[in-house]
Protein backbone atom coordinates (compact mmCIF):
# COMPACT_ATOMS: atom_id res chain seq x y z
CA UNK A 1 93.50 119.69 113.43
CA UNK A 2 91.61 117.02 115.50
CA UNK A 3 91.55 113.77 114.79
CA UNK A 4 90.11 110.15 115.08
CA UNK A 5 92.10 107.43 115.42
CA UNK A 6 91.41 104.81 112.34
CA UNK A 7 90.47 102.10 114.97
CA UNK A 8 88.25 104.02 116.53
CA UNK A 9 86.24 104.84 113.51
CA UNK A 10 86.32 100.99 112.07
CA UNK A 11 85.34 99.87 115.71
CA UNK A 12 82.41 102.76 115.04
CA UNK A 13 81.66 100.85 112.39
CA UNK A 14 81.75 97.94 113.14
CA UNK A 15 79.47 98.75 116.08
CA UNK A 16 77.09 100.53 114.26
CA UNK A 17 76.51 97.73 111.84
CA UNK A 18 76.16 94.83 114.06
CA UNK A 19 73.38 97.44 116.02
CA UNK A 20 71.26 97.74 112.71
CA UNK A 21 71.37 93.82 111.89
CA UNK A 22 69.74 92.83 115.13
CA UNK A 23 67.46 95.59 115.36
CA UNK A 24 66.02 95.29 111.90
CA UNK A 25 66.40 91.64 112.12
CA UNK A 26 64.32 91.47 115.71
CA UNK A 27 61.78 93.92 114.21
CA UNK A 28 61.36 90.98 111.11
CA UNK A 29 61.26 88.23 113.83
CA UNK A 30 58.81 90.35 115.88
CA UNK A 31 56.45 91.86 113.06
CA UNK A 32 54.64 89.74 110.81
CA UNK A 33 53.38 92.64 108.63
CA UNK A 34 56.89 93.57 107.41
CA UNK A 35 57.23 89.31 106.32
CA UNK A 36 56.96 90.26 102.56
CA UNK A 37 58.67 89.92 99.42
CA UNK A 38 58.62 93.53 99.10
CA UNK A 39 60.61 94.49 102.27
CA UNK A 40 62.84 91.51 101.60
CA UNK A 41 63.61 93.36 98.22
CA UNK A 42 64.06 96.65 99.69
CA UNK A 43 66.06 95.25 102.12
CA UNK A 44 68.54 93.67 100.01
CA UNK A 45 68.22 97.05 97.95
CA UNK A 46 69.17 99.56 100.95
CA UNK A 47 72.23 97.11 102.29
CA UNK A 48 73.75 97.46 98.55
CA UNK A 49 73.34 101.05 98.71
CA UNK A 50 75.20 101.00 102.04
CA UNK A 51 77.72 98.85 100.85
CA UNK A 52 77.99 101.11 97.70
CA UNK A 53 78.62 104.04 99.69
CA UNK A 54 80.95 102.78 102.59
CA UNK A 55 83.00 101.13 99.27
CA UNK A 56 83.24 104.88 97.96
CA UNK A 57 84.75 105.83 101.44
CA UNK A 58 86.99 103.24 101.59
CA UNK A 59 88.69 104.49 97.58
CA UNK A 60 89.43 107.88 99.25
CA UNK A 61 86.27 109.73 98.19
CA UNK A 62 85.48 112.42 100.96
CA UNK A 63 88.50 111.29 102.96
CA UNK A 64 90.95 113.62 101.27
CA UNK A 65 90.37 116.85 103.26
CA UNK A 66 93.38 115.94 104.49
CA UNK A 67 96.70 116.72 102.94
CA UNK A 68 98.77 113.86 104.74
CA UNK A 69 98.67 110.86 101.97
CA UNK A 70 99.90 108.53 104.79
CA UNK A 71 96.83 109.52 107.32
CA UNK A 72 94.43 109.02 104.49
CA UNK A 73 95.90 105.59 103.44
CA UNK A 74 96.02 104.45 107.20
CA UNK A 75 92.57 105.06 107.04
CA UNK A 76 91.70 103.41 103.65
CA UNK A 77 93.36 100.45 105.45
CA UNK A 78 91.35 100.49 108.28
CA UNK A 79 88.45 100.48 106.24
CA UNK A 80 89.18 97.91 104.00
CA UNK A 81 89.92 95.49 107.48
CA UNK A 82 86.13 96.74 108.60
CA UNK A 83 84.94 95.70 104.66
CA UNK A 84 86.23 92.49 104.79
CA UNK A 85 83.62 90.53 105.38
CA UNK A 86 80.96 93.24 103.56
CA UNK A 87 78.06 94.49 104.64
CA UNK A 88 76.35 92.00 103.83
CA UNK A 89 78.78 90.18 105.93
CA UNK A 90 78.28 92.36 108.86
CA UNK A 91 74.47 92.53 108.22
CA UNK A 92 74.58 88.82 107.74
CA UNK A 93 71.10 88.09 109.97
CA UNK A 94 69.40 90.72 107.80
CA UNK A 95 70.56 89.92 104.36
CA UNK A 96 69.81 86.47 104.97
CA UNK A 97 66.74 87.00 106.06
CA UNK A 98 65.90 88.86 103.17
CA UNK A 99 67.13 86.50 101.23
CA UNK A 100 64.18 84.05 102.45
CA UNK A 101 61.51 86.98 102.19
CA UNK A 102 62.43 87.19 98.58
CA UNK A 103 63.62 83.56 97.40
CA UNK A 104 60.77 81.56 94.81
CA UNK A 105 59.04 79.61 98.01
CA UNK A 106 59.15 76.54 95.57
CA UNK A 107 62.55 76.13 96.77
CA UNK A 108 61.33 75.39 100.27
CA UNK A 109 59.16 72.64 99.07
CA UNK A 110 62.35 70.67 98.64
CA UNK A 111 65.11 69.15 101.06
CA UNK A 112 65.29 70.47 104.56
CA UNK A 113 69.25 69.79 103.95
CA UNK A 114 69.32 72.14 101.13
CA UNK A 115 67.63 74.35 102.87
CA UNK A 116 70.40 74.60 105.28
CA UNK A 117 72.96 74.63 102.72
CA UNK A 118 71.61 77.58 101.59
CA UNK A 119 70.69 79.68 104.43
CA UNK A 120 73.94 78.87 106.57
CA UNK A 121 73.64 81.77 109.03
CA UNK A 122 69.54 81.60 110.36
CA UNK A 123 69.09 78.79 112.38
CA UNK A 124 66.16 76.41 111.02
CA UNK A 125 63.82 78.01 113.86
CA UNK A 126 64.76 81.16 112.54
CA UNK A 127 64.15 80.73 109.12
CA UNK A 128 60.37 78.67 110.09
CA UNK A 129 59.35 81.87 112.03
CA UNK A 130 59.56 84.11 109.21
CA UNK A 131 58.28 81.58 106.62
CA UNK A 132 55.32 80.55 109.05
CA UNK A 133 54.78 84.84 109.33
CA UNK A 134 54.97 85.37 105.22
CA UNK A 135 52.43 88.00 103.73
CA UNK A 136 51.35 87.82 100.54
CA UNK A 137 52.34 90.74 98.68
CA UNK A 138 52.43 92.48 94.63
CA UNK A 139 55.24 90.63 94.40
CA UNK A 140 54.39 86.94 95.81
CA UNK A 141 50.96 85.34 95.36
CA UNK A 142 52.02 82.39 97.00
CA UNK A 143 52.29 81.32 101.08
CA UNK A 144 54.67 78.36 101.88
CA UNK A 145 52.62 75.03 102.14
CA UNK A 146 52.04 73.83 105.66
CA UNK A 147 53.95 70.93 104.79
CA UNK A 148 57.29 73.36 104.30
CA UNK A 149 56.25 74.57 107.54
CA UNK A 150 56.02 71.19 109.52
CA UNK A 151 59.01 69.63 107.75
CA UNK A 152 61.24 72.43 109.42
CA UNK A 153 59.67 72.02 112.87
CA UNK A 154 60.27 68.17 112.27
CA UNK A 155 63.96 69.46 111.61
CA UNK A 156 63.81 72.20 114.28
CA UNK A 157 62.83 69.13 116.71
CA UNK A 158 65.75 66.66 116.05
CA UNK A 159 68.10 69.60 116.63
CA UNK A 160 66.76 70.18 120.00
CA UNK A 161 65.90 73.81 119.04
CA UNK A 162 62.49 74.24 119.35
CA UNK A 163 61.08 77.33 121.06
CA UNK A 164 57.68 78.97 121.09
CA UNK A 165 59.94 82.49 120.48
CA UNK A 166 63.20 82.25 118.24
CA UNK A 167 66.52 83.42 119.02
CA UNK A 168 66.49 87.01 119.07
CA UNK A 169 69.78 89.01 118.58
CA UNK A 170 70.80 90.69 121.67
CA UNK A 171 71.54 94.44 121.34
């Protein structure tokens, strides 16, 4: 029978995760209509259905077709090295970004430090860019304040970071 080598299927992977975080995460950062609570929620909905499914995978459903116990565990293992950090590890732009689509926008009223405590992997531009493009939505009445907004490019300022167009992820 043919065969893939395990590190060529984790490295498949790998690659095709890191592809869908910065395409759906430069589509977010490009398209202010998809800014809502909604998306954010289906978002975090479809990466835990992903992560659902690769975790079946990875406990040997679909990957006995194989009789060889050893080539399925040597797989398994592979797997589990690609699922160590999650998908929501490897999706970590996205899911963060989410994350501030669907968080209560009271928080952001607060400390600009907590703020960054809390979303560790969006850089403050980052994370004023989607606040600054927020739709109101069914499930969000609410736009952040203007004061939110010029508190982070206060922040955004001292960190030398400011730009017209955030950080994209390069594909």
């Amino acid at each position: 029978k043919n065969r893939v080598f395990g590190s060529i299927i984790q490295q498949f992977f790998i690659q095709v995760l890191w592809f869908l975080d910065a395409r759906i995460f430069n589509s977010l950062m490009k398209r202010k209509e998809l800014c809502t609570t909604s998306l954010g929620f289906q978002i975090k909905l479809d990466v835990s259905r992903l992560e659902e499914w690769l975790n079946d995978k990875i406990k040997g459903n679909n990957l006995n077709h194989n009789n060889n116990n050893s080539s399925n565990n040597n797989r398994r293992e592979k797997m589990k090295v690609l699922m160590k950090g999650g998908v929501k590890g490897r999706l970590g732009h996205v899911t963060e970004a989410a994350n501030v689509l669907v968080v209560d926008k009271k928080m952001f009223g607060g400390d600009v430090k907590l703020i960054k405590e809390y979303f560790t992997t969006l850089s403050i531009s980052q994370i004023k860019h989607l606040l600054s493009r927020f739709q109101i939505d069914e499930f969000s009445t609410e736009l952040v304040s203007r004061d939110v907004i010029d508190r982070l490019a206060e922040e955004e300022r001292n960190e030398g970071n400011v730009s017209s167009n955030p950080k994209e992820l390069e594909i």
